[in-house]
Structures are given as structure tokens and as C-alpha cells.
Protein backbone atom coordinates (compact mmCIF):
# COMPACT_ATOMS: atom_id res chain seq x y z
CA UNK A 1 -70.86 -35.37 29.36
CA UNK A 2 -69.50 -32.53 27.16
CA UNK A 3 -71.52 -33.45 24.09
CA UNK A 4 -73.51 -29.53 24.42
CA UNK A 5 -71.37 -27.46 25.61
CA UNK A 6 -71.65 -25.22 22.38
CA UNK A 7 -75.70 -26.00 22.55
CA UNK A 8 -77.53 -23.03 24.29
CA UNK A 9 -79.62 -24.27 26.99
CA UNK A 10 -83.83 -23.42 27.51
CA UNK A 11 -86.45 -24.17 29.66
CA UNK A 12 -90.35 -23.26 29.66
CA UNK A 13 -92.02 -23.18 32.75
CA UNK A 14 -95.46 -24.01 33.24
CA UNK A 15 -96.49 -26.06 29.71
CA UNK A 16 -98.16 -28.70 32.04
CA UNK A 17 -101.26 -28.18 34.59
CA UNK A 18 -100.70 -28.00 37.91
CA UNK A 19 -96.81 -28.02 37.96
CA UNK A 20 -95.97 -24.40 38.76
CA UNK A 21 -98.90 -24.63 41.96
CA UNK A 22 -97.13 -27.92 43.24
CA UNK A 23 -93.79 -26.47 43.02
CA UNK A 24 -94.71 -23.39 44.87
CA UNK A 25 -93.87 -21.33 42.13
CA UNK A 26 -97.20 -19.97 40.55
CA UNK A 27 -97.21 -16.84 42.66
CA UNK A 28 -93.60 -15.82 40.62
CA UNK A 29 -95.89 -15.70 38.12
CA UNK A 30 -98.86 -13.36 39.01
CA UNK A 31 -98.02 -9.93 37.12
CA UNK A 32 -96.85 -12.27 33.66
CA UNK A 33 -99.73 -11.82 31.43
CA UNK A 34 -100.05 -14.34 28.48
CA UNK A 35 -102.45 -14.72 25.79
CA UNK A 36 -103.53 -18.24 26.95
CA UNK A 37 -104.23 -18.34 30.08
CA UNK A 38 -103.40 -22.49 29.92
CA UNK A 39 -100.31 -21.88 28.25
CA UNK A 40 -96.84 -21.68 29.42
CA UNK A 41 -95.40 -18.42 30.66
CA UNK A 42 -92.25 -18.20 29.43
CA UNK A 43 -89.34 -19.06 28.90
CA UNK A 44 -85.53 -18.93 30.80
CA UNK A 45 -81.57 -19.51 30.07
CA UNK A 46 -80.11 -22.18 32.18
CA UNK A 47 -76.75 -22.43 30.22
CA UNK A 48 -75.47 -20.15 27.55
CA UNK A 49 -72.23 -20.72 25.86
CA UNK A 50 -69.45 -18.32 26.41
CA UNK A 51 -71.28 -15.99 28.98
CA UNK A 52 -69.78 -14.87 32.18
CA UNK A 53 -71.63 -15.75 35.53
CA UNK A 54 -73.53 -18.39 36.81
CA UNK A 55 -75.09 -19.30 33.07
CA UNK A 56 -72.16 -19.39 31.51
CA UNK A 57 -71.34 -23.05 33.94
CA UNK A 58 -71.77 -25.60 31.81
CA UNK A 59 -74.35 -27.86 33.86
CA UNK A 60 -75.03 -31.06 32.01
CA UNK A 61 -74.53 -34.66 33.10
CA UNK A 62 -75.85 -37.72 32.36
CA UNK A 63 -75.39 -39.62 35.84
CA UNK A 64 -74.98 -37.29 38.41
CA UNK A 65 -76.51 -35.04 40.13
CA UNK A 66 -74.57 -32.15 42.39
CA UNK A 67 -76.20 -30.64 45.52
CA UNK A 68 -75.35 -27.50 45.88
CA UNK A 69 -73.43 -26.12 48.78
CA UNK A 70 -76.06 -23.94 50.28
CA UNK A 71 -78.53 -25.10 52.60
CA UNK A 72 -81.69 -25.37 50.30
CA UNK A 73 -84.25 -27.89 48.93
CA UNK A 74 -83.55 -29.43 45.45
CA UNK A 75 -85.91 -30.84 43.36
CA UNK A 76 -86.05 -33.52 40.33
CA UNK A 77 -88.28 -31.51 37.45
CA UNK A 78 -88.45 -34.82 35.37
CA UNK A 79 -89.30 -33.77 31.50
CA UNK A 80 -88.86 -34.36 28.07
CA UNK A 81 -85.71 -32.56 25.81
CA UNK A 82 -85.48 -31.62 22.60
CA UNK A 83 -82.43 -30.73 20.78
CA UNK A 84 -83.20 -28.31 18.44
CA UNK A 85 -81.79 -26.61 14.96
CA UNK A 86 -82.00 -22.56 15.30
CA UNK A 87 -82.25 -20.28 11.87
CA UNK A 88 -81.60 -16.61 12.31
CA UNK A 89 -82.91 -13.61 9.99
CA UNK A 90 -80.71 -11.03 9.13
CA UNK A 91 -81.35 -9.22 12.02
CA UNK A 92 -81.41 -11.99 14.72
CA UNK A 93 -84.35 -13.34 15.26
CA UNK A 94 -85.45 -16.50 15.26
CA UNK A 95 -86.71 -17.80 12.09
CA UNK A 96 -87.33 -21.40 12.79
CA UNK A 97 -87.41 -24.05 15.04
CA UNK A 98 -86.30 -27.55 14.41
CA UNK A 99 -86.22 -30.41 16.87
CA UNK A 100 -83.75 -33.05 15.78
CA UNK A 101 -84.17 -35.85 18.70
CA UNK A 102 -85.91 -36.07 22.22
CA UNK A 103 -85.21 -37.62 25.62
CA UNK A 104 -85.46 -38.01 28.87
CA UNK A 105 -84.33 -34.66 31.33
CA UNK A 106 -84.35 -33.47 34.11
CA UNK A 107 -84.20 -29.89 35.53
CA UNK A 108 -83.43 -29.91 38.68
CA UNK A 109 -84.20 -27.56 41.10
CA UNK A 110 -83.58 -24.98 44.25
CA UNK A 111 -86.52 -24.12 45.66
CA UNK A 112 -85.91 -20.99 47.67
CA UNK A 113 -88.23 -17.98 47.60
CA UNK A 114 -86.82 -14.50 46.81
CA UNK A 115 -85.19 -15.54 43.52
CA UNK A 116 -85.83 -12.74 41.28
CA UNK A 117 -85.25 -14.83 37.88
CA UNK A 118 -85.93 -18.11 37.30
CA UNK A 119 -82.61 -19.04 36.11
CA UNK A 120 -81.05 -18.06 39.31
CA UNK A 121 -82.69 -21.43 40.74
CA UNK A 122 -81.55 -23.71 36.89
CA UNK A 123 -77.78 -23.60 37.40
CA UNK A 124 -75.72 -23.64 40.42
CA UNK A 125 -72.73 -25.59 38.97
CA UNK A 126 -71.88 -28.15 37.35
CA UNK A 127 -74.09 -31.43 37.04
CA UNK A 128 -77.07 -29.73 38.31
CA UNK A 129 -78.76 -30.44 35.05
CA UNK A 130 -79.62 -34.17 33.69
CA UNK A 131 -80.17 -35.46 29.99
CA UNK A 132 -80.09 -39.09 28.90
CA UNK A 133 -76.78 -39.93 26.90
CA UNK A 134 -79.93 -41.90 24.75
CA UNK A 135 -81.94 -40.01 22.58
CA UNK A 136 -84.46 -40.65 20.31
CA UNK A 137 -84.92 -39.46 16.21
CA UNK A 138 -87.90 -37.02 15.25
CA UNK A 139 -89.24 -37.86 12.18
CA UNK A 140 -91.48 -34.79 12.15
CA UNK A 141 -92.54 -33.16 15.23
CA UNK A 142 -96.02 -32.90 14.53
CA UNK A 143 -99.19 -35.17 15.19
CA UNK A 144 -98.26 -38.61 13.40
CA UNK A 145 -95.00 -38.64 14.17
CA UNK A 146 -93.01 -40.87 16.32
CA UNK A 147 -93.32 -38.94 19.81
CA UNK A 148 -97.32 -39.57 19.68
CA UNK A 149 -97.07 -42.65 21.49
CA UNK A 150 -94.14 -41.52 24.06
CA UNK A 151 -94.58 -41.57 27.59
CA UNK A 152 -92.39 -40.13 30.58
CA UNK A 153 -92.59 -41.79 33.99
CA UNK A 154 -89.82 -40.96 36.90
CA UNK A 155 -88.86 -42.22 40.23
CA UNK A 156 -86.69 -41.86 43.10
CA UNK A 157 -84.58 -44.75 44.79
CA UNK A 158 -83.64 -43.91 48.41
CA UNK A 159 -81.88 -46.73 50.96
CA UNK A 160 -82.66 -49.46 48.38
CA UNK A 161 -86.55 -48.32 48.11
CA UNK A 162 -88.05 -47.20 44.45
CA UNK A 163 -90.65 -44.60 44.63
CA UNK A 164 -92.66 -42.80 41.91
CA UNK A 165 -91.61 -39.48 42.22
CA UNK A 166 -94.08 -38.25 38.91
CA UNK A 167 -97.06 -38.98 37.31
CA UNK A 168 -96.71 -41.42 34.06
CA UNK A 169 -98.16 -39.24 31.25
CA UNK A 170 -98.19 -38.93 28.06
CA UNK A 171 -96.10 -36.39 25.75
CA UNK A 172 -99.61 -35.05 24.28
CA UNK A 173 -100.76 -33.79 27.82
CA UNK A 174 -98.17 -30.91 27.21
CA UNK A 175 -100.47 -27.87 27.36
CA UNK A 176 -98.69 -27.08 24.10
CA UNK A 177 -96.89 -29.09 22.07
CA UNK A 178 -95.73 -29.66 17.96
CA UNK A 179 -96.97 -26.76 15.93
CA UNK A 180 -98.25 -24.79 18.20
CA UNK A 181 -95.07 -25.33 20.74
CA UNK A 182 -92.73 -24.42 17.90
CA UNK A 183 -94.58 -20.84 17.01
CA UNK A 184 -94.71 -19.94 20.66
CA UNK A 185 -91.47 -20.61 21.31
CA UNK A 186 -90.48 -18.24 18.39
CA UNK A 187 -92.52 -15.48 19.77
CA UNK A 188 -91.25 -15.88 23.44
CA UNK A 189 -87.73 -15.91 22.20
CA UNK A 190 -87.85 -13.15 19.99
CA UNK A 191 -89.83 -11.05 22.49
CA UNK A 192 -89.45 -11.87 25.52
CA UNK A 193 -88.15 -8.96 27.47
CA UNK A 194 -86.97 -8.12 31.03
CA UNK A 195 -89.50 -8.92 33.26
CA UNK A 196 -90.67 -9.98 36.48
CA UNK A 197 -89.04 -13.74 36.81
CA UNK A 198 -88.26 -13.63 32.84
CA UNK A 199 -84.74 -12.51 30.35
CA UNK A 200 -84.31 -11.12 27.16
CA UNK A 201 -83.39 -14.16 25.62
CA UNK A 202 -82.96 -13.03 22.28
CA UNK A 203 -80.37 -10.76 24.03
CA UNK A 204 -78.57 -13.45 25.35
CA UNK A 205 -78.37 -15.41 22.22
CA UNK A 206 -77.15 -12.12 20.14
CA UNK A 207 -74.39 -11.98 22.86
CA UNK A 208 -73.45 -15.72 22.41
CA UNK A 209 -72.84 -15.66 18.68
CA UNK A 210 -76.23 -16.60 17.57
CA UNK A 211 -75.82 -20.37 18.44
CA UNK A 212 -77.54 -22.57 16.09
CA UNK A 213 -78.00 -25.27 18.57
CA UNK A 214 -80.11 -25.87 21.49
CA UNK A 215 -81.19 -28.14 24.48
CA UNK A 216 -85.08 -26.72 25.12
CA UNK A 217 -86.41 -28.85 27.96
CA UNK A 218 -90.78 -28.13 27.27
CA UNK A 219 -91.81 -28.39 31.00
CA UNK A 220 -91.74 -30.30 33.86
CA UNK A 221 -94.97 -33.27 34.60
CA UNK A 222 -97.09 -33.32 37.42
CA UNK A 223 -95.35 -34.85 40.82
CA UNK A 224 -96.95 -37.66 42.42
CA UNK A 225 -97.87 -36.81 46.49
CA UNK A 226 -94.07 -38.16 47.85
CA UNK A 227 -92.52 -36.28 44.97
CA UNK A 228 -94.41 -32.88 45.60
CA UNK A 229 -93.02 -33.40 49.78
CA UNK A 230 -89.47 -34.93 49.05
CA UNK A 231 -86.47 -33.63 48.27
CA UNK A 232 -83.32 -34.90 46.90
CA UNK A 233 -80.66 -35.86 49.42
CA UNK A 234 -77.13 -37.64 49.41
CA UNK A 235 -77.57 -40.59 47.74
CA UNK A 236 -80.55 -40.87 46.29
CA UNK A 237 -80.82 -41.70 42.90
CA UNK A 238 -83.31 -39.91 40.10
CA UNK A 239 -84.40 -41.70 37.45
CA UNK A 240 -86.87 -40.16 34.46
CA UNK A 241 -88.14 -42.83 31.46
CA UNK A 242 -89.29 -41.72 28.48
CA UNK A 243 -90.86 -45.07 26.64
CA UNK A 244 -92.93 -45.69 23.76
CA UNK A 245 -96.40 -46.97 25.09
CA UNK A 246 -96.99 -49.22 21.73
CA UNK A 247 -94.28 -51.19 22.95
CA UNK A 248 -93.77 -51.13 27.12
CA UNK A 249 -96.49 -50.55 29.72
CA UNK A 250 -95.77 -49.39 33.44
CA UNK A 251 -95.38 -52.42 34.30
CA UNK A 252 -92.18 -53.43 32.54
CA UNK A 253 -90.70 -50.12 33.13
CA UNK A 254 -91.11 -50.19 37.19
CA UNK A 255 -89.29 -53.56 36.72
CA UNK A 256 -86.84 -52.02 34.50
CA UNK A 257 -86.34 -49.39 37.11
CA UNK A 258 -85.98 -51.82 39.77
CA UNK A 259 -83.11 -53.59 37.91
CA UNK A 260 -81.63 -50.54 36.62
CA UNK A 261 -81.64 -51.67 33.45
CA UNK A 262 -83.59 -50.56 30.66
CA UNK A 263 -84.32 -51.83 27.08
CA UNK A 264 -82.58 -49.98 24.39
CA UNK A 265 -85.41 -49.95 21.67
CA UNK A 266 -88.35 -47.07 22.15
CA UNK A 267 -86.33 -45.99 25.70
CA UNK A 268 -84.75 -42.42 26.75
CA UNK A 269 -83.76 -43.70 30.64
CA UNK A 270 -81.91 -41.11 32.53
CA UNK A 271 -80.14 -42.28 35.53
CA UNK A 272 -78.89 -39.82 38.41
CA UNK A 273 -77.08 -40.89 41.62
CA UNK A 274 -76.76 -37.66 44.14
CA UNK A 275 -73.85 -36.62 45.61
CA UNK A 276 -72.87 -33.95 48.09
CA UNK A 277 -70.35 -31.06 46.09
């Protein structure tokens, strides 16, 4: 899938409870002071157009997962996307924020202590990121619009068994989301700085041309119990669903999931099989 390899890629850790304990990673976190103490703290690069090193690997796929070559433990982050619309000032900062569509994602990965940015744990090579090749319109990001009534579930099919790998929640238990998502993202991006686990993003982006368009995955969910103790191995297969809840129930999609086949109306499916690089 080449469809963003001009799209700048983002992530924000911790915009749901609980996610950055179960991952191990909330102690990365301990001298990153934020003004909501519920909120998200920050934001990282996994891809960015044009730039040498490890970020500049364009990482997407939409079936396959890589493991990487080192000896460490990967792990599904299943999560919702947006692609975005970027406006610049005349000096480079971000001036607004505009998500265009939204699917299922995942962003996978290492867990290994010692990293000193996130990023170095996003991108190890190619496929090592996930989006759905279907994704859904916004009509207006903001609370009566069509992502109210989304859902994201995800599982994890090893030797022919399905397992729930997270917890099926809704979009709205984002810590933040819409409005108040959009004007935090602005902030962190235009001020983020060089610190601890985060990047000068706004650095990054002046470096890359200023791209106007973006892949900003808003956080990973909670893991169920065999999701928070597994990890991925050679052929497993990862699958996140995000579903409209006025339409499908768990039910359906667990059967859906089963057959590996999933409707086409109100559905984002993403569908990973693992492989050894």
C-alpha cells in the first residue's frame, strides 16, 4: 500500500486510560508534565516523508505485518486513524486541523526498555505499521457527527483460534477527542520540544516541506488480559474493526471475524497476517 507515502505519519500516546500502565510504558512518562493530568502526553513521528533514518521508512501496509529481525516482543496497538488536512501560517505553524476520513489502525509495537524516544519503538521497516485500505467519510468531527456511534473491537487468530486481543469500546471513551483533540493537537505540534521520550515535531515537519497531509493515529484502547500477556508471533493474524454500533453488535462482528469477512457498509476491518522479515 503506497497510497501515504507523501502523508506525514503521527501518533499520541496515552489518549485512553490505562493503556500506557498495561503496556509498560507509563514510567517513560514520569518527568512529562501536562496540563491534564487525564490527557494524552504527547505526541511522536513514526514516518516522515523524505527524512533520512529509520523515519524516513515508509511503514504502511494494509495486510501484513513484519517482525522485526531483533529478538524483541511486538505488540498490536489496535486504534482508530484519521487522515487529516494540515494549514500552515506564514511562519510554520500549524493553523488547523482537518480530519477527512477514519479507520481502523494499528500501531504496532517493540516493547523493549531503554528506548530513549518513542519513535525508536513505531518504525523498524517496512509493514510494521497497519491501516485499513477502507475508510470511512467525516462529516464533521465533532459531537453529532458520524463517528458518535463508532466502535473499535480487535482480535488475534493464532493456529486456527480467534481471541479478543482488546476491549470493544467506543470512539467517545478517547480521553480527548473532536474539539478538544483538534486544539491539543495544535499545541503539541507547534510546541512540542525535545524532551524526555518526545521530538520537535514542528521541526520535523519544517524539514519535510511542510506536508499538508497526515495519518494521526489518536491512541491505542485498553487490551483485554491475553492481549496485555501475548505477543505477536509468525503467523498470527491481527485483526482491528471499527463498526458503527447503530447498525452491528459484537455479535455479528466476532462472526465476521471468524469468517474473515466483513460487511462493507459502517465497517473499517483491518486484516494483518505476520510474517518473519
Amino acid at each position: 500500500m503506497d497510497n501515504y507515502k507523501k502523508f506525514v505519519g503521527l501518533g499520541i500516546a496515552g489518549n485512553f486510560a490505562l493503556h500506557l500502565e498495561q503496556a509498560g510504558e507509563s514510567a517513560d512518562f514520569k518527568d512529562v508534565i501536562t496540563e491534564d493530568p487525564n490527557g494524552p502526553k504527547g505526541m511522536f513521528p513514526f514516518y516522515i516523508p523524505g527524512r533520512e533514518g529509520q523515519l524516513g521508512v515508509y511503514p504502511i501496509s494494509s495486510d501484513t505485518i513484519i517482525l522485526p529481525q531483533e529478538v524483541c516482543n511486538v505488540q498490536p496497538e489496535p486504534e482508530v486513524a484519521l487522515i487529516c488536512e494540515f494549514s500552515y501560517d506564514e511562519k510554520g505553524n500549524i493553523t488547523a486541523i482537518t480530519p477527512k476520513f477514519f479507520g481502523a489502525y494499528n500501531d504496532c509495537s517493540l516493547r523493549k526498555e531503554g528506548a530513549a524516544k518513542i519513535s525508536h519503538k513505531k518504525n523498524w521497516g517496512a509493514a510494521s505499521k497497519g491501516i485499513s485500505s477502507t475508510l470511512i467519510p467525516i462529516d464533521t468531527f465533532e459531537k453529532g457527527g458520524v463517528m458518535d456511534s463508532y466502535r473499535i473491537a480487535s482480535f488475534l487468530r493464532r493456529e486456527g483460534m480467534l481471541m479478543r486481543y482488546g476491549e470493544d469500546v467506543e470512539l467517545s471513551g478517547y480521553s480527548f477527542f473532536y474539539g478538544k483533540l483538534i486544539e491539543w493537537m495544535k499545541k503539541q505540534i507547534n510546541g512540542q520540544v525535545d524532551f524526555g521520550p518526545l521530538e520537535p515535531i514542528n521541526e520535523y515537519l519544517k524539514a519535510s516541506g511542510y506536508p499538508t497531509e497526515a495519518i494521526i493515529s489518536i491512541g491505542a484502547t485498553r487490551y483485554t488480559h491475553f492481549g496485555e500477556t501475548n505477543f505477536l508471533q509468525e503467523g498470527d493474524e491481527v485483526i482491528v474493526v471499527v463498526y458503527d454500533n447503530k447498525k452491528y453488535c459484537m455479535n455479528p462482528i466476532l462472526t465476521m471475524a471468524n469468517r474473515n469477512a466483513f460487511e462493507s457498509e459502517g465497517i473499517s476491518a483491518l486484516v494483518q497476517k505476520v510474517v518473519r522479515g
